[in-house]
Every structure is written in C-alpha cells, then in structure tokens.
C-alpha atoms as a PDB file:
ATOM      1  CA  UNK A   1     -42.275  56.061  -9.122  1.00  0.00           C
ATOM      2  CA  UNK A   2     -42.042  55.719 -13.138  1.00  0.00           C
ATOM      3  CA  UNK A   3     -40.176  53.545 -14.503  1.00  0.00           C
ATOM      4  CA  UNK A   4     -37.357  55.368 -16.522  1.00  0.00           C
ATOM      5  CA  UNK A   5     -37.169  56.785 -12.341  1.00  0.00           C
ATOM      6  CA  UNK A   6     -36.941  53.454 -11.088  1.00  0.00           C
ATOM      7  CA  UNK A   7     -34.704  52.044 -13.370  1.00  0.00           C
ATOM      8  CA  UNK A   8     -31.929  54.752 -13.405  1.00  0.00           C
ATOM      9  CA  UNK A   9     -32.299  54.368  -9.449  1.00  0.00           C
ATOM     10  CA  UNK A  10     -31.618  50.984  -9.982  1.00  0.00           C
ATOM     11  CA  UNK A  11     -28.942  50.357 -12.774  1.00  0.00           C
ATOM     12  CA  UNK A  12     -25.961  50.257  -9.842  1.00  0.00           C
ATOM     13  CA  UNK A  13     -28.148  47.123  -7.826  1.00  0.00           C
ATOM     14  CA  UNK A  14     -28.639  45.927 -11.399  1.00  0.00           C
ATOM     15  CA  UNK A  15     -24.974  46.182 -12.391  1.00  0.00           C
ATOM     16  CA  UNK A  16     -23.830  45.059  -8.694  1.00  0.00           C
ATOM     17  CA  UNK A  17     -25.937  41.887  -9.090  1.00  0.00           C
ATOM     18  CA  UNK A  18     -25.413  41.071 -12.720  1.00  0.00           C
ATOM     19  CA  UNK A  19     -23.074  38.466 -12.182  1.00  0.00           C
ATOM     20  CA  UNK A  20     -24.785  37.065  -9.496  1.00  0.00           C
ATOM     21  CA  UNK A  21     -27.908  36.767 -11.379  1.00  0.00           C
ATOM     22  CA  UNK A  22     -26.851  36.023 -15.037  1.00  0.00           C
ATOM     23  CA  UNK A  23     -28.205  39.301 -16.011  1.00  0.00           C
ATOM     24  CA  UNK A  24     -26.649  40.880 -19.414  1.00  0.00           C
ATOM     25  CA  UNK A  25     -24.945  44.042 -18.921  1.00  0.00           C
ATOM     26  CA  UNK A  26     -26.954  47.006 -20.095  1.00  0.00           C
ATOM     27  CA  UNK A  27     -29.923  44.473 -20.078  1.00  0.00           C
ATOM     28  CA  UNK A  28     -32.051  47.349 -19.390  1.00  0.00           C
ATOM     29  CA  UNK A  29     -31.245  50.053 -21.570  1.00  0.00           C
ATOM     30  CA  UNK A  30     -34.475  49.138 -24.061  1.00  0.00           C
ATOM     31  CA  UNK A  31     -37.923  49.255 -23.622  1.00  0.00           C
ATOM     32  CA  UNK A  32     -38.516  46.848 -26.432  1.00  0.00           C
ATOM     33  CA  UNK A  33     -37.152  44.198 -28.091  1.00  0.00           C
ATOM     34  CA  UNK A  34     -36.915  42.370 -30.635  1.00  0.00           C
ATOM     35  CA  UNK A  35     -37.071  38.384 -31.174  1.00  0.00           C
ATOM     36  CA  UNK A  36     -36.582  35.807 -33.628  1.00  0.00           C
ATOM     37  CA  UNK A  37     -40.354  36.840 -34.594  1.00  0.00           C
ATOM     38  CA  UNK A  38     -41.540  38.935 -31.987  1.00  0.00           C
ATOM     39  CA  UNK A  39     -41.580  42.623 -30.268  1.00  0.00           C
ATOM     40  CA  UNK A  40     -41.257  41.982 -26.291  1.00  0.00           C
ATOM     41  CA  UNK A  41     -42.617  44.672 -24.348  1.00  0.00           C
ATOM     42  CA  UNK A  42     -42.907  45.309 -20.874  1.00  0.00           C
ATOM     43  CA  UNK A  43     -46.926  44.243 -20.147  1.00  0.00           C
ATOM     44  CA  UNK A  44     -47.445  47.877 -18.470  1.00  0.00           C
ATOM     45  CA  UNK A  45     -45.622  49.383 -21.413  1.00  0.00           C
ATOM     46  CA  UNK A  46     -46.619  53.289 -21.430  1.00  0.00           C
ATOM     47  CA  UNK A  47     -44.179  55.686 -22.338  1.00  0.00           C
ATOM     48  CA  UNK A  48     -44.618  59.655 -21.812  1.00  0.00           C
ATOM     49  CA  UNK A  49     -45.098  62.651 -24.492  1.00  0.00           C
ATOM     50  CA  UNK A  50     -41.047  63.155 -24.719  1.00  0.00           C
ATOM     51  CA  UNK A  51     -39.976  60.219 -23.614  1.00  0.00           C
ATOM     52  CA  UNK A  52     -37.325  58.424 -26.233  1.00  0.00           C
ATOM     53  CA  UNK A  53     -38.614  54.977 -27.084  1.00  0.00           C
ATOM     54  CA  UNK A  54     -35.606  52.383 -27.382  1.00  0.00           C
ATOM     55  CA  UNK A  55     -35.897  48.976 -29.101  1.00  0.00           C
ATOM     56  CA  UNK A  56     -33.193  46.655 -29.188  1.00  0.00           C
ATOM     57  CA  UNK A  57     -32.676  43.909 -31.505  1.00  0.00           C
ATOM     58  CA  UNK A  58     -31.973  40.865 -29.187  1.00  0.00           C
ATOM     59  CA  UNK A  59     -32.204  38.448 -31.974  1.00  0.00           C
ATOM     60  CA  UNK A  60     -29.765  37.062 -34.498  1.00  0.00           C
ATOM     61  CA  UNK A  61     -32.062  38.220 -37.426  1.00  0.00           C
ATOM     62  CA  UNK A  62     -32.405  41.594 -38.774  1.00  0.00           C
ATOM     63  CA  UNK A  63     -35.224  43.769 -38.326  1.00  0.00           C
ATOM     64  CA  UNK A  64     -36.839  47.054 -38.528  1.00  0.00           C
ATOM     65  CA  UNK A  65     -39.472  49.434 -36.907  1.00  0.00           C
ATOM     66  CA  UNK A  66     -41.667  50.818 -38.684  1.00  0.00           C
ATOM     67  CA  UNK A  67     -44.861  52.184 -38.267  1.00  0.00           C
ATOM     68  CA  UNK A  68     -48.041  51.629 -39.730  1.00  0.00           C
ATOM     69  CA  UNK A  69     -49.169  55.447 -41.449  1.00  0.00           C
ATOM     70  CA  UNK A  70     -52.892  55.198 -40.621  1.00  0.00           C
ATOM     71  CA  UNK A  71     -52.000  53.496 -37.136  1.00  0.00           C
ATOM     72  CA  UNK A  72     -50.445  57.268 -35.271  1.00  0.00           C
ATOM     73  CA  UNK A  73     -52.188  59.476 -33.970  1.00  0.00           C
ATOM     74  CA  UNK A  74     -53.365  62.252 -35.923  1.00  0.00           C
ATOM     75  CA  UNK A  75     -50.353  65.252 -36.055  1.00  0.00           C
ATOM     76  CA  UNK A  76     -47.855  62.433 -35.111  1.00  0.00           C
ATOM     77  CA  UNK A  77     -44.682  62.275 -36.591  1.00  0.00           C
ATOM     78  CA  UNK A  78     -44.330  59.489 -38.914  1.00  0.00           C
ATOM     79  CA  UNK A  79     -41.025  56.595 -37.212  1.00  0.00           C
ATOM     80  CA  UNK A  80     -39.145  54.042 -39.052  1.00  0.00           C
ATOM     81  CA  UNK A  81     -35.748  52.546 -38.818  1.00  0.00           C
ATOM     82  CA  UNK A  82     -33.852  53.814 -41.270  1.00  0.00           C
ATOM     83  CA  UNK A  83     -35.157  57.870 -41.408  1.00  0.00           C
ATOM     84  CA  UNK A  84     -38.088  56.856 -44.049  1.00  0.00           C
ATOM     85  CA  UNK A  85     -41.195  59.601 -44.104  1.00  0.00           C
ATOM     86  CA  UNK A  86     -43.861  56.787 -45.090  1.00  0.00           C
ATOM     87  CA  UNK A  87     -44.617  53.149 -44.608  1.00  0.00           C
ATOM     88  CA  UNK A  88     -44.309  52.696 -48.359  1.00  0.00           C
ATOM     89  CA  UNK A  89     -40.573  53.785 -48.598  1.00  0.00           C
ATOM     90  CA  UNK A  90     -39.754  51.938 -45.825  1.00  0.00           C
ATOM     91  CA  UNK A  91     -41.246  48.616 -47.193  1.00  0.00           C
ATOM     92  CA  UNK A  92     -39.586  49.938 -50.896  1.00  0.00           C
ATOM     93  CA  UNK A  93     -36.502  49.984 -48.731  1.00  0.00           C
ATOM     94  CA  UNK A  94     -36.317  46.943 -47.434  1.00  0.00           C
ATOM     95  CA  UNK A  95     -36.974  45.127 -50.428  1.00  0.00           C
ATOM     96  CA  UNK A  96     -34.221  46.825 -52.144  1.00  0.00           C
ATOM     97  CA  UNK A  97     -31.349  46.398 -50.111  1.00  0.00           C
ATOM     98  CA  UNK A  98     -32.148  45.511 -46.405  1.00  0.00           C
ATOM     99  CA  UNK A  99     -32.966  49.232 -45.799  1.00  0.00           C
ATOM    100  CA  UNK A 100     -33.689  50.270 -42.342  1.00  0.00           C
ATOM    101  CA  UNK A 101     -32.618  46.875 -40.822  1.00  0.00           C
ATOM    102  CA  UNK A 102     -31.834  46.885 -37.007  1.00  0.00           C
ATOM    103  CA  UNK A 103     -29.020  44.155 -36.704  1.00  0.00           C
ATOM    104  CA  UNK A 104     -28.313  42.053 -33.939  1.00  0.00           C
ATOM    105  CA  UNK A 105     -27.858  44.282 -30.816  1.00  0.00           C
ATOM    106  CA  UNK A 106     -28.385  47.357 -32.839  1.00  0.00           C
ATOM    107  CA  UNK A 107     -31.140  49.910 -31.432  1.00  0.00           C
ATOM    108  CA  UNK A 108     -33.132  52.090 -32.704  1.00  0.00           C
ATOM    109  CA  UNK A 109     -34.768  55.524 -30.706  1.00  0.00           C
ATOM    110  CA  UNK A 110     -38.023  57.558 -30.989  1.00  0.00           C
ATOM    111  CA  UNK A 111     -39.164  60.190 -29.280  1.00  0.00           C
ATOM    112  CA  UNK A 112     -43.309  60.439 -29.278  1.00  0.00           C
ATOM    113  CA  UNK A 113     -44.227  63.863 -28.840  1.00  0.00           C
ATOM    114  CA  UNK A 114     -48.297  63.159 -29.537  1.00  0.00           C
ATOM    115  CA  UNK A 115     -50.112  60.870 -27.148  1.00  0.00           C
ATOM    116  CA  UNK A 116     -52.300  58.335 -28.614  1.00  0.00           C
ATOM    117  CA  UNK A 117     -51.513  54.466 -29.628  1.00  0.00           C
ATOM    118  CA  UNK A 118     -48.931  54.021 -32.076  1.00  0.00           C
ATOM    119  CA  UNK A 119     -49.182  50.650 -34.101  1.00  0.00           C
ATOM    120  CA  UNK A 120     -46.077  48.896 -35.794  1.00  0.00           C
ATOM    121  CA  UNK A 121     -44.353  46.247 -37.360  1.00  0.00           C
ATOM    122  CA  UNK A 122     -41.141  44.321 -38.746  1.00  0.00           C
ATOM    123  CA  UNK A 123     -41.375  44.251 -42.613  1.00  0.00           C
ATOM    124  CA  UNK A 124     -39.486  41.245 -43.128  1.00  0.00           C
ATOM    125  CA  UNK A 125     -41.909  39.652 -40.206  1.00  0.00           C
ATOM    126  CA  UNK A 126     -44.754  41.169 -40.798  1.00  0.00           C
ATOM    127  CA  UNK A 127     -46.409  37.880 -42.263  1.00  0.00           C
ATOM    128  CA  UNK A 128     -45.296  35.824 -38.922  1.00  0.00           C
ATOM    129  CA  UNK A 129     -47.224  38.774 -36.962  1.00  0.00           C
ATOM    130  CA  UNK A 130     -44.241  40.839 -35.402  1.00  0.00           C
ATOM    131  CA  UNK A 131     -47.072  43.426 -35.501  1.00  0.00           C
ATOM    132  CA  UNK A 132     -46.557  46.354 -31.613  1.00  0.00           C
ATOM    133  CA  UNK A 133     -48.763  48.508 -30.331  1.00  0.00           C
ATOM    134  CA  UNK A 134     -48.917  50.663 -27.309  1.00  0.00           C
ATOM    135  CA  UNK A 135     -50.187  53.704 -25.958  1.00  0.00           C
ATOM    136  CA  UNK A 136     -47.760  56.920 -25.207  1.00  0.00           C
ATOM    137  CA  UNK A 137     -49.858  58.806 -22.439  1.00  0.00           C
ATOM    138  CA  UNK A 138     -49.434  62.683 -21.275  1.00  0.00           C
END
C-alpha cells in the first residue's frame, strides 16, 4: 500500500487514538519537517511524479525551503518558500526582510512533476547543515 494510501486509511485510528497516545492532532499531515536545525524525513521518504510535497515547520524558529538550482533534475521546476524563480532571489530575500520564512506551524507545498533527486536547504541554517535531499520516483 503507499503511504499517502495508508495514511488517509488511517487518520480516523490516528485521530481515535490521539489522546491515548499523546499524538498531536493533524500530526500527520507533513511529510517533512522542520527542526530547530534540521529537516526530518520519513527514512523511506519517496514521493510520486504529482504528488504535493508538505513540510511543516515544527520548530519555534523560522525557516524556509528552498532548493538548490543545480541540485533538480534537469526540466524541473525551480521550489522555494516564498514563490522565488532562483536560489539567488530567495537567499536576496531572506536577507532583506525574512522573505520566504515558514513560521512556526506554517507549511509550505510542492508538487514534483519530474522524477529525479531534488536537493535543498534552510537559508538561515544552511551553515548548521539543514541541507534535504530525496528522490521523487515515477
């Protein structure tokens, strides 16, 4: 079963045991997120060609997505927080006025249309190596 499959299955056991379990409500409605300093993925992370991609800022800092322009596929579109077109006026963005930043419990949604491995980053983190990667398969 995939998992998008499994987890919409799921969500009322999920919801039903919540309480008992200490689980957050809508815990599961991200496929990444993001720490103090770090992108947490699921270890068998592959999303489909048209599958959304959600991240979710689980952290009290602000961050962004962004991806690196040399690290997509070739005739991939180009994803950042924020709607930039390149990596460069996404970082330009930031450093002006916080532009693109994912606040705390914010999300932010991709759809990958091009298979291939997609590499990322945080631009405020990028130093502390909040650096993603993974592959979106056919």
């Amino acid at each position: 079963m995939d998992r998008r499959a499994f987890l919409a299955a799921s969500t009322g056991v999920a919801v039903g045991l919540a309480g008992c379990l200490g689980a957050a409500e809508g815990e599961s409605d991200y496929d990444i997120g993001m720490a103090a300093s770090a992108f947490l993925p699921e270890d068998d992370f592959e999303p489909r060609v048209g599958e959304p991609v959600v991240w979710r800022n689980t952290g009290a800092r602000a961050h962004t997505v962004t991806a690196y322009g040399s690290g997509i596929p070739d005739g991939a579109d180009f994803f950042a927080s924020g709607g930039f077109e390149t990596t460069a006026a996404a970082r330009e963005a930031w450093n002006q006025n916080g532009g693109g930043a994912i606040h705390g419990g914010e999300v932010y949604e991709h759809t990958f249309e091009v298979p291939g491995t997609y590499n990322y980053f945080c631009i405020p983190h990028e130093p502390g190596g909040m650096v993603g990667s993974f592959d979106v398969v056919e």
